[in-house]
PDB file of N, CA and C in Angstrom:
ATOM      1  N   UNK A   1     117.577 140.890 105.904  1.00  0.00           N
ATOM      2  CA  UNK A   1     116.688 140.160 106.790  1.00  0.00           C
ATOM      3  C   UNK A   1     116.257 138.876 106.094  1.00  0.00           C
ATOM      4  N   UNK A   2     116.451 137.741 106.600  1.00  0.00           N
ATOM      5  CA  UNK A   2     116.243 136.559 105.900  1.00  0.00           C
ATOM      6  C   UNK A   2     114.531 135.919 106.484  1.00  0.00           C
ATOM      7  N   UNK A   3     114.176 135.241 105.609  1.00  0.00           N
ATOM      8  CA  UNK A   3     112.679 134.961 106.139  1.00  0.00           C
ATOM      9  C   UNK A   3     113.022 133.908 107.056  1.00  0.00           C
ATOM     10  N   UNK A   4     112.451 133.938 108.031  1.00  0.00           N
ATOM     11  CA  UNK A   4     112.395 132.023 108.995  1.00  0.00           C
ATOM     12  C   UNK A   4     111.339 131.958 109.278  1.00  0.00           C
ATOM     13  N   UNK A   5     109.966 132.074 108.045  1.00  0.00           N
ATOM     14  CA  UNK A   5     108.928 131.178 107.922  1.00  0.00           C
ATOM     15  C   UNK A   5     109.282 129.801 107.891  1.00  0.00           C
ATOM     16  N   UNK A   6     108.516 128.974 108.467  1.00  0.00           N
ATOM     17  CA  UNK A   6     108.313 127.545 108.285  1.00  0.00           C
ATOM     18  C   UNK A   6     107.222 127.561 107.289  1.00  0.00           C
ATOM     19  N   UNK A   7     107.745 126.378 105.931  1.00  0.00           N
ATOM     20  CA  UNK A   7     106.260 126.438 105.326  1.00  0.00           C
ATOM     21  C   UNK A   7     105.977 124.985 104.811  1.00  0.00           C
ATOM     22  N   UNK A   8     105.078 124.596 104.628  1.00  0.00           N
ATOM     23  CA  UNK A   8     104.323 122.881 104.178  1.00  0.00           C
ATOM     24  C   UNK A   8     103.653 123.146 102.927  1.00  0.00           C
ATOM     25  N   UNK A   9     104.653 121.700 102.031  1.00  0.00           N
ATOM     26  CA  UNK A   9     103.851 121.597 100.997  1.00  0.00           C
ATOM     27  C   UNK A   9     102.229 121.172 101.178  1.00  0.00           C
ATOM     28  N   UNK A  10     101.344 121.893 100.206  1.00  0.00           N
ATOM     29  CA  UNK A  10     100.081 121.245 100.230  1.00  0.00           C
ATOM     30  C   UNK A  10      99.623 120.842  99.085  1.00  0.00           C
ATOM     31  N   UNK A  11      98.296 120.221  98.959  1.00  0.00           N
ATOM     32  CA  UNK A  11      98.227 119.631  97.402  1.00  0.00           C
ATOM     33  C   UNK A  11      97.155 119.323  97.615  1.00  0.00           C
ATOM     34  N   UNK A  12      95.955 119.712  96.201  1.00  0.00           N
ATOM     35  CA  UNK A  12      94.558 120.168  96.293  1.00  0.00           C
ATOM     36  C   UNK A  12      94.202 118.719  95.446  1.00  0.00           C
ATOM     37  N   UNK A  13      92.824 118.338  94.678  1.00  0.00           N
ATOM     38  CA  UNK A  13      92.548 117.433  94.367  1.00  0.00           C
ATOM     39  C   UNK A  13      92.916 117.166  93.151  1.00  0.00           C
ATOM     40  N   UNK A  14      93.267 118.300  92.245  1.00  0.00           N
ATOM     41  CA  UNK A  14      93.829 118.211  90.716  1.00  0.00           C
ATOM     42  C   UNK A  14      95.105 118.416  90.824  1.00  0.00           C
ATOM     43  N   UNK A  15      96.037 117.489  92.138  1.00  0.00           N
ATOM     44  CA  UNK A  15      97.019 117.675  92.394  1.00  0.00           C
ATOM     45  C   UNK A  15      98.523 118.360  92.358  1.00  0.00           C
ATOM     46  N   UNK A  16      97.535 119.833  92.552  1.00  0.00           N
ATOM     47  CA  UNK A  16      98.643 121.018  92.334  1.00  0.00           C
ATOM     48  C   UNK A  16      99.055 121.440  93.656  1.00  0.00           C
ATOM     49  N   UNK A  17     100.185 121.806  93.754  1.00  0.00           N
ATOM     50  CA  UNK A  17     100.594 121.971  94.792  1.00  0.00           C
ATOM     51  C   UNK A  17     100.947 123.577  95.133  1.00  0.00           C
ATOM     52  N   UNK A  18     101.531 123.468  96.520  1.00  0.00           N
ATOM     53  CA  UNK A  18     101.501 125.168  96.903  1.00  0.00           C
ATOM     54  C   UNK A  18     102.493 125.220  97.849  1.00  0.00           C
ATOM     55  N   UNK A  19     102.783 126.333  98.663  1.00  0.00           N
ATOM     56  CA  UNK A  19     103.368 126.088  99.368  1.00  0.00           C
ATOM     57  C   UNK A  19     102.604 127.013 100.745  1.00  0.00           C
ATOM     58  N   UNK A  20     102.293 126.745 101.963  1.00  0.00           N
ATOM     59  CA  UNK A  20     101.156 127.410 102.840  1.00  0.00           C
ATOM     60  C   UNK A  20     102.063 127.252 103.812  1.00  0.00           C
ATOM     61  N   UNK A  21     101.991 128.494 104.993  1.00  0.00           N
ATOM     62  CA  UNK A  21     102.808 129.038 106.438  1.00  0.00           C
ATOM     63  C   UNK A  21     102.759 127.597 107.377  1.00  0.00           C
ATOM     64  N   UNK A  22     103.212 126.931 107.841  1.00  0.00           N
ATOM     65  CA  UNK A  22     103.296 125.642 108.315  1.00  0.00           C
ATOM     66  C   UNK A  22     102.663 126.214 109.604  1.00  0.00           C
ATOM     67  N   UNK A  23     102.440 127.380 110.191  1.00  0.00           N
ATOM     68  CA  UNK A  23     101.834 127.135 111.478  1.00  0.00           C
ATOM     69  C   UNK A  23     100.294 127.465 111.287  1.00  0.00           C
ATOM     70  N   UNK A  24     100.145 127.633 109.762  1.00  0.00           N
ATOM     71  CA  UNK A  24      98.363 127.164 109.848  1.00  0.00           C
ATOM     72  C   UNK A  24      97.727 126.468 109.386  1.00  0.00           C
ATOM     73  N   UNK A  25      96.806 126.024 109.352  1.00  0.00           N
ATOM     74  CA  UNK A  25      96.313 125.429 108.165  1.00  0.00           C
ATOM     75  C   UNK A  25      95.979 125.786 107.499  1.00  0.00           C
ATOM     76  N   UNK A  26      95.975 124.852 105.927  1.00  0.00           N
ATOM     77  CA  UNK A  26      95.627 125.205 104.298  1.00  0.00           C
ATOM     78  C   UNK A  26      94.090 125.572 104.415  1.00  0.00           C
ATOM     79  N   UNK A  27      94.277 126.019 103.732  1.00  0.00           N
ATOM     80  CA  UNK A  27      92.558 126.525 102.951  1.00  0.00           C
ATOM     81  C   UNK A  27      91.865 125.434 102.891  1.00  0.00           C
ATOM     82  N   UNK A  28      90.813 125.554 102.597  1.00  0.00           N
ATOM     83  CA  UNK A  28      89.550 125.063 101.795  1.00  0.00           C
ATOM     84  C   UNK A  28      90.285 124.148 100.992  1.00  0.00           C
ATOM     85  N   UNK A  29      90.213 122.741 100.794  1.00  0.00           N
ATOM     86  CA  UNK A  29      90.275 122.094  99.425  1.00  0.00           C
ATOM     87  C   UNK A  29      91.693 121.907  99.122  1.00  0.00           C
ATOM     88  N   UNK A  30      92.828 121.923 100.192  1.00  0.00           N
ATOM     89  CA  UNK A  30      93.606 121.610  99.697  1.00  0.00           C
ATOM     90  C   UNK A  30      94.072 121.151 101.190  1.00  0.00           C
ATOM     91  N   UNK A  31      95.503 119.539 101.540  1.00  0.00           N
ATOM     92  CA  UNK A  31      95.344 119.149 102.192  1.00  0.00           C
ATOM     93  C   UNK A  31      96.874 118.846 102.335  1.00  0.00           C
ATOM     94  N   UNK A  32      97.388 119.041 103.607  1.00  0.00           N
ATOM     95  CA  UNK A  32      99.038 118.761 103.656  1.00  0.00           C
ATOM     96  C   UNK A  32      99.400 117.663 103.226  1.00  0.00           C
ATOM     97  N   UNK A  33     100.903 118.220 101.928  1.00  0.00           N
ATOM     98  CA  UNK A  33     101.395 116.761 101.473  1.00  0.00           C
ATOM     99  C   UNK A  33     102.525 115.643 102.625  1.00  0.00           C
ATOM    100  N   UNK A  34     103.059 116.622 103.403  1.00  0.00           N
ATOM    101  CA  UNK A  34     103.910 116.189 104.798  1.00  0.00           C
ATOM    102  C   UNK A  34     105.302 116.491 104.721  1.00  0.00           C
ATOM    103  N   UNK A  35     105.758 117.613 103.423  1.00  0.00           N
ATOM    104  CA  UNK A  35     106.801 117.607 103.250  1.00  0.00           C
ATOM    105  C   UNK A  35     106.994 119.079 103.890  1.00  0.00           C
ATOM    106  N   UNK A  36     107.752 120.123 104.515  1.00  0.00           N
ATOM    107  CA  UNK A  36     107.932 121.188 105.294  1.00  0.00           C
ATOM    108  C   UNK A  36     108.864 121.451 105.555  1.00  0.00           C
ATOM    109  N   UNK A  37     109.967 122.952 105.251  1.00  0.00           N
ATOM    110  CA  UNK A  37     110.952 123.345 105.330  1.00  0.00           C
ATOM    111  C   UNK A  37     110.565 124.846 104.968  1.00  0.00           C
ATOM    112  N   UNK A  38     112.084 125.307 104.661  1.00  0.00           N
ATOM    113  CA  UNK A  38     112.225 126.642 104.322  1.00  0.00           C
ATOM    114  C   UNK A  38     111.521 126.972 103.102  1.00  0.00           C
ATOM    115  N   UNK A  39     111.271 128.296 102.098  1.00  0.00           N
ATOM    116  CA  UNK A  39     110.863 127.903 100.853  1.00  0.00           C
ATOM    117  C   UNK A  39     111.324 127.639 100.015  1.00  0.00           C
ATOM    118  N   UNK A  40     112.711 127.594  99.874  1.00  0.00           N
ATOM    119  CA  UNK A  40     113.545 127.247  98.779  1.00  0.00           C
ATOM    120  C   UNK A  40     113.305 125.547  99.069  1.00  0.00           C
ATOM    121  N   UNK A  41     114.045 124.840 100.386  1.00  0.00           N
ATOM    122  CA  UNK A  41     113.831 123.356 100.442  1.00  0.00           C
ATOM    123  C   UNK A  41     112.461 123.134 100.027  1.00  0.00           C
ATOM    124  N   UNK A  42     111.278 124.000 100.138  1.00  0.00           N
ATOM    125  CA  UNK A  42     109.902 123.333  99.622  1.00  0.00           C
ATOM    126  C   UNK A  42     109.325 123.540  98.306  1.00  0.00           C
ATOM    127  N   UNK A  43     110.268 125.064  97.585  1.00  0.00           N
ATOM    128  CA  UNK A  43     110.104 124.888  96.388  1.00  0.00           C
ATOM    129  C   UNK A  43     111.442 123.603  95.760  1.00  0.00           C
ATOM    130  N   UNK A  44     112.140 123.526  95.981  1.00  0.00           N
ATOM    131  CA  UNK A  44     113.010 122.122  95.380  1.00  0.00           C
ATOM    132  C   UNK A  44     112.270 120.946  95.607  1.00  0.00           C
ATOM    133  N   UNK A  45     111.851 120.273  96.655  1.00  0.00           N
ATOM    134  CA  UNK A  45     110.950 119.466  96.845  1.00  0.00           C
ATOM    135  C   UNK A  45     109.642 119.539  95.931  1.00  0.00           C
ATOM    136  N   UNK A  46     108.730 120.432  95.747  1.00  0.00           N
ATOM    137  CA  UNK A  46     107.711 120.685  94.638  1.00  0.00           C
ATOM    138  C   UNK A  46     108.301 120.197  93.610  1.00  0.00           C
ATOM    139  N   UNK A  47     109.689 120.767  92.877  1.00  0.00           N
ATOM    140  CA  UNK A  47     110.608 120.665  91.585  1.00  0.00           C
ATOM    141  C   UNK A  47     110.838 118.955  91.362  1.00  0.00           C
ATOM    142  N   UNK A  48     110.988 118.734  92.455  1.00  0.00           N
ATOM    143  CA  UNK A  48     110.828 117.278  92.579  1.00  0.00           C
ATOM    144  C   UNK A  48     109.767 116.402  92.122  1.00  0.00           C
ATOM    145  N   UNK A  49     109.015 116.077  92.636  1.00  0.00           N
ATOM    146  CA  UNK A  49     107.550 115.320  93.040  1.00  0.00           C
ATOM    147  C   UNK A  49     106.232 115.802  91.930  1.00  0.00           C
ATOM    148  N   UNK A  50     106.655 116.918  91.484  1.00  0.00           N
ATOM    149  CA  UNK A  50     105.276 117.808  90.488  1.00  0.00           C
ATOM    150  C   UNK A  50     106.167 117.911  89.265  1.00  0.00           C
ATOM    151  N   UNK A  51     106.558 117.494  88.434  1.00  0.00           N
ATOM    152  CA  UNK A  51     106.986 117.424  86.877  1.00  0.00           C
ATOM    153  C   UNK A  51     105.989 118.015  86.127  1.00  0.00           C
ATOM    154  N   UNK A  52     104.603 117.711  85.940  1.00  0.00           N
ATOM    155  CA  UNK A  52     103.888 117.613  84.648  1.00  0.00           C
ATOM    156  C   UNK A  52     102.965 118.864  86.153  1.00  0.00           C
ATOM    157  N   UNK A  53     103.158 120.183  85.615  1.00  0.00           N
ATOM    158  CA  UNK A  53     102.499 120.967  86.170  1.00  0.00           C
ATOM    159  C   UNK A  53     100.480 120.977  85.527  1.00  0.00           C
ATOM    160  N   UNK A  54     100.209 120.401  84.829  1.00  0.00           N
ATOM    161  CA  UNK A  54      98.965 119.884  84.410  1.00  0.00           C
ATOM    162  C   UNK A  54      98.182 119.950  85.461  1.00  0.00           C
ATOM    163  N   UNK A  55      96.326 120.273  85.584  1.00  0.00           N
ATOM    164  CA  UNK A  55      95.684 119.686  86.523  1.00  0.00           C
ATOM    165  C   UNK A  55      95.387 118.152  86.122  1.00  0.00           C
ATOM    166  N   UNK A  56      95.413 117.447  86.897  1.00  0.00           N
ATOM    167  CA  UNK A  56      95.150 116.071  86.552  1.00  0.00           C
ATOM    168  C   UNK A  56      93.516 115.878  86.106  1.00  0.00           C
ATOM    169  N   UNK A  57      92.453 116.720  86.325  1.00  0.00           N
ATOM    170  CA  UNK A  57      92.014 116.652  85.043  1.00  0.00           C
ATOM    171  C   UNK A  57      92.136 116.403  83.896  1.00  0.00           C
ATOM    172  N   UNK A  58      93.079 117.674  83.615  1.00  0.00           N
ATOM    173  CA  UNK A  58      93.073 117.669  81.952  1.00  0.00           C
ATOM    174  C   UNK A  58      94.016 116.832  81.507  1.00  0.00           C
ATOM    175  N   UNK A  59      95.123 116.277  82.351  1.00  0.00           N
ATOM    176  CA  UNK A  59      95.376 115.191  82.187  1.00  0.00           C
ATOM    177  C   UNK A  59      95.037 113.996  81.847  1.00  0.00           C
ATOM    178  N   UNK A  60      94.000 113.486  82.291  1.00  0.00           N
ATOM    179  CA  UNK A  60      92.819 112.434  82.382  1.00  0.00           C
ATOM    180  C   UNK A  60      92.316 112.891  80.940  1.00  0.00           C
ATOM    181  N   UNK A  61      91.959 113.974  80.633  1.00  0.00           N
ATOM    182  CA  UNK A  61      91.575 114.237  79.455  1.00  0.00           C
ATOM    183  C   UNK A  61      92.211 113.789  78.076  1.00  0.00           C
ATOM    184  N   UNK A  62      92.843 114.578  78.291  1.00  0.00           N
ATOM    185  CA  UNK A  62      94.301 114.339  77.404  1.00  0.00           C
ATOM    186  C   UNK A  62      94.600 112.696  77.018  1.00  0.00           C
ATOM    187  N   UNK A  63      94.622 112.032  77.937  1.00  0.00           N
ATOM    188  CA  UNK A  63      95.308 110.543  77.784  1.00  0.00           C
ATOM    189  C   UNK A  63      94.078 109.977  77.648  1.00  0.00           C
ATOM    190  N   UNK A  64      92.556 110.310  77.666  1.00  0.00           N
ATOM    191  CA  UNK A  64      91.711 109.363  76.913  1.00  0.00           C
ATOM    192  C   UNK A  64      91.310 110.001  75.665  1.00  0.00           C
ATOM    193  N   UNK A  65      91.752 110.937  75.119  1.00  0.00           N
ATOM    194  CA  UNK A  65      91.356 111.536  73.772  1.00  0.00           C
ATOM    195  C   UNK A  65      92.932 110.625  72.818  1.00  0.00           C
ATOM    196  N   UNK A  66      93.756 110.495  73.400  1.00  0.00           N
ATOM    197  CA  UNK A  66      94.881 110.220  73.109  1.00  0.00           C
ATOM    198  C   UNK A  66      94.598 108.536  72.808  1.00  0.00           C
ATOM    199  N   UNK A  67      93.845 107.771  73.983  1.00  0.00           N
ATOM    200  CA  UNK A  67      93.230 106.280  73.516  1.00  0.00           C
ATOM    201  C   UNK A  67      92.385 106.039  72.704  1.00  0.00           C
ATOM    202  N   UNK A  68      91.452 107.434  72.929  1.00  0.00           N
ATOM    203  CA  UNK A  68      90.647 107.233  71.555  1.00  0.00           C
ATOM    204  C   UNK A  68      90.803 107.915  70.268  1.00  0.00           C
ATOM    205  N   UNK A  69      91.851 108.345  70.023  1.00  0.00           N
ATOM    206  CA  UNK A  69      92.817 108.774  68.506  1.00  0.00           C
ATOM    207  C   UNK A  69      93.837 107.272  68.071  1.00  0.00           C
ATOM    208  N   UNK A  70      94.129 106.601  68.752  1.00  0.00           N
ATOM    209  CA  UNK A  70      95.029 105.252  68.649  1.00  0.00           C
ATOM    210  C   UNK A  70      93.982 104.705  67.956  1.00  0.00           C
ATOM    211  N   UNK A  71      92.473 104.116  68.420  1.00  0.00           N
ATOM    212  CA  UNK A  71      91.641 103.447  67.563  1.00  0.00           C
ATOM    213  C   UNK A  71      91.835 101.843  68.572  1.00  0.00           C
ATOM    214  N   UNK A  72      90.931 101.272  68.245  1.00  0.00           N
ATOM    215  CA  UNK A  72      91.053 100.047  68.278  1.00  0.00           C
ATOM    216  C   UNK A  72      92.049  99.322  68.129  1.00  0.00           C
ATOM    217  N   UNK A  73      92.070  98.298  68.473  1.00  0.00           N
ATOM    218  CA  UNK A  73      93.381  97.414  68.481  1.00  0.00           C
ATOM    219  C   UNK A  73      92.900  96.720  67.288  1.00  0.00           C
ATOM    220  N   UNK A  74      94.164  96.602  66.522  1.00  0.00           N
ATOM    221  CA  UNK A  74      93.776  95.691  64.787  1.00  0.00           C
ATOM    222  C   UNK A  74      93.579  94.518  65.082  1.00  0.00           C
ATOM    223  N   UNK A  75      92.382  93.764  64.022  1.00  0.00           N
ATOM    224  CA  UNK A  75      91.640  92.530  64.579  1.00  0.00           C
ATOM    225  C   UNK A  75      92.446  92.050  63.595  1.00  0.00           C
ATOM    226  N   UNK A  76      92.532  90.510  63.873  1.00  0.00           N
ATOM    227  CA  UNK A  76      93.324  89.683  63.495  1.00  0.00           C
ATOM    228  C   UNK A  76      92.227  88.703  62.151  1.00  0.00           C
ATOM    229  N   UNK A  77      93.223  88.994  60.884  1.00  0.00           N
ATOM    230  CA  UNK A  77      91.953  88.743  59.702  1.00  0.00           C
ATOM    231  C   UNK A  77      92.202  87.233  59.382  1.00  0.00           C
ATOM    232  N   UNK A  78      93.204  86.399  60.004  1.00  0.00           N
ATOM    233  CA  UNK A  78      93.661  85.484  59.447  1.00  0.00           C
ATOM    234  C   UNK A  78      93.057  84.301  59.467  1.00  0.00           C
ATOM    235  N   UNK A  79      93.211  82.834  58.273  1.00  0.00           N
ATOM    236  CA  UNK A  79      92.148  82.053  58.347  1.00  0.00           C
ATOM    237  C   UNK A  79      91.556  81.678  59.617  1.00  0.00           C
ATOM    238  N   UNK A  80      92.629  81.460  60.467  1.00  0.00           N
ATOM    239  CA  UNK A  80      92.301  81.087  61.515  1.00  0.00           C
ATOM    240  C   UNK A  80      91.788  81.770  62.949  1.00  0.00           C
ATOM    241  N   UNK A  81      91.884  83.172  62.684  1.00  0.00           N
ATOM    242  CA  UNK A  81      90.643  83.947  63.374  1.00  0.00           C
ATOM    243  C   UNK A  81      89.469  83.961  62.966  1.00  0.00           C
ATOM    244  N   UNK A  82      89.049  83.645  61.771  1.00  0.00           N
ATOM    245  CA  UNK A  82      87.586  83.856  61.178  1.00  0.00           C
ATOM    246  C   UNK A  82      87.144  82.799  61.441  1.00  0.00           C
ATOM    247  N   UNK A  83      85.615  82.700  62.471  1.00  0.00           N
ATOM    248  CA  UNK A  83      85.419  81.775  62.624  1.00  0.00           C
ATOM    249  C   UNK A  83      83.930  81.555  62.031  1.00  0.00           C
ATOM    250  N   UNK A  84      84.029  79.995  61.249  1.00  0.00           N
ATOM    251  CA  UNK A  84      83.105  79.435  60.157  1.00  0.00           C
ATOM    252  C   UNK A  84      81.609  79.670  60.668  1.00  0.00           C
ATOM    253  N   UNK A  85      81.076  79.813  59.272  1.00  0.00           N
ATOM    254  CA  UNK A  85      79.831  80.078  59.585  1.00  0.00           C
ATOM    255  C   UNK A  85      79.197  79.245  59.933  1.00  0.00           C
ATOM    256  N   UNK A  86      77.905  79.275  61.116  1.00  0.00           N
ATOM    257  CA  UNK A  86      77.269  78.186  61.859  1.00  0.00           C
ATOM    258  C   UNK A  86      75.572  78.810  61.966  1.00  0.00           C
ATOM    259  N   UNK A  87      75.347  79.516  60.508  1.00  0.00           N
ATOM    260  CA  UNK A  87      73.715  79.436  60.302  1.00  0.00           C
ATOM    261  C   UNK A  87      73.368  78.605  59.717  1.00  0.00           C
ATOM    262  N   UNK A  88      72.202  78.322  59.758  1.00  0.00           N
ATOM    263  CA  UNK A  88      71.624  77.320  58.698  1.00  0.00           C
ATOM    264  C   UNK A  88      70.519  77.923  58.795  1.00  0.00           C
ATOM    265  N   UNK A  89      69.757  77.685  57.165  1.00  0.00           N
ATOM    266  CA  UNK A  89      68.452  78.710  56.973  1.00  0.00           C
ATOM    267  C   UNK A  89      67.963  77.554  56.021  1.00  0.00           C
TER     268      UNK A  89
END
């Protein structure tokens, strides 16, 4: 017996995706991506489009702990960046 569910990708705000019965609607908090087929065509499609199975949270996380381990950008020491002193006391 083969399934002939129809089903629609969906995709929540930490852009994970799912796959939900196309003749209802998704849950709570998660919102059709527009892509819909069998589940194999919608798991290949997922395989597609979702690489970095991550919540994009911790994503976000990740890549600013990652900017702030790089450091600052190196300041430039040369005569001609240093610019002359202009106190007078």
């Amino acid at each position: 017996m083969s399934d002939a569910t129809v089903y629609q990708v969906v995709v929540n705000d930490e852009e994970q995706h799912a796959l939900w019965p196309a003749r209802t609607a998704p849950p709570a908090g998660w919102r059709v991506e527009g892509f819909q087929g069998s589940e194999e065509a919608c798991m290949a499609h997922v395989d597609r489009v979702w690489p970095d199975i991550r919540p994009l949270s911790l994503r976000r996380r990740l890549a600013e702990s990652a900017d702030q381990a790089s450091g600052p950008a190196p300041v430039d020491t040369s005569a001609s960046a240093v610019p002359s002193p202009v106190v007078d006391r």
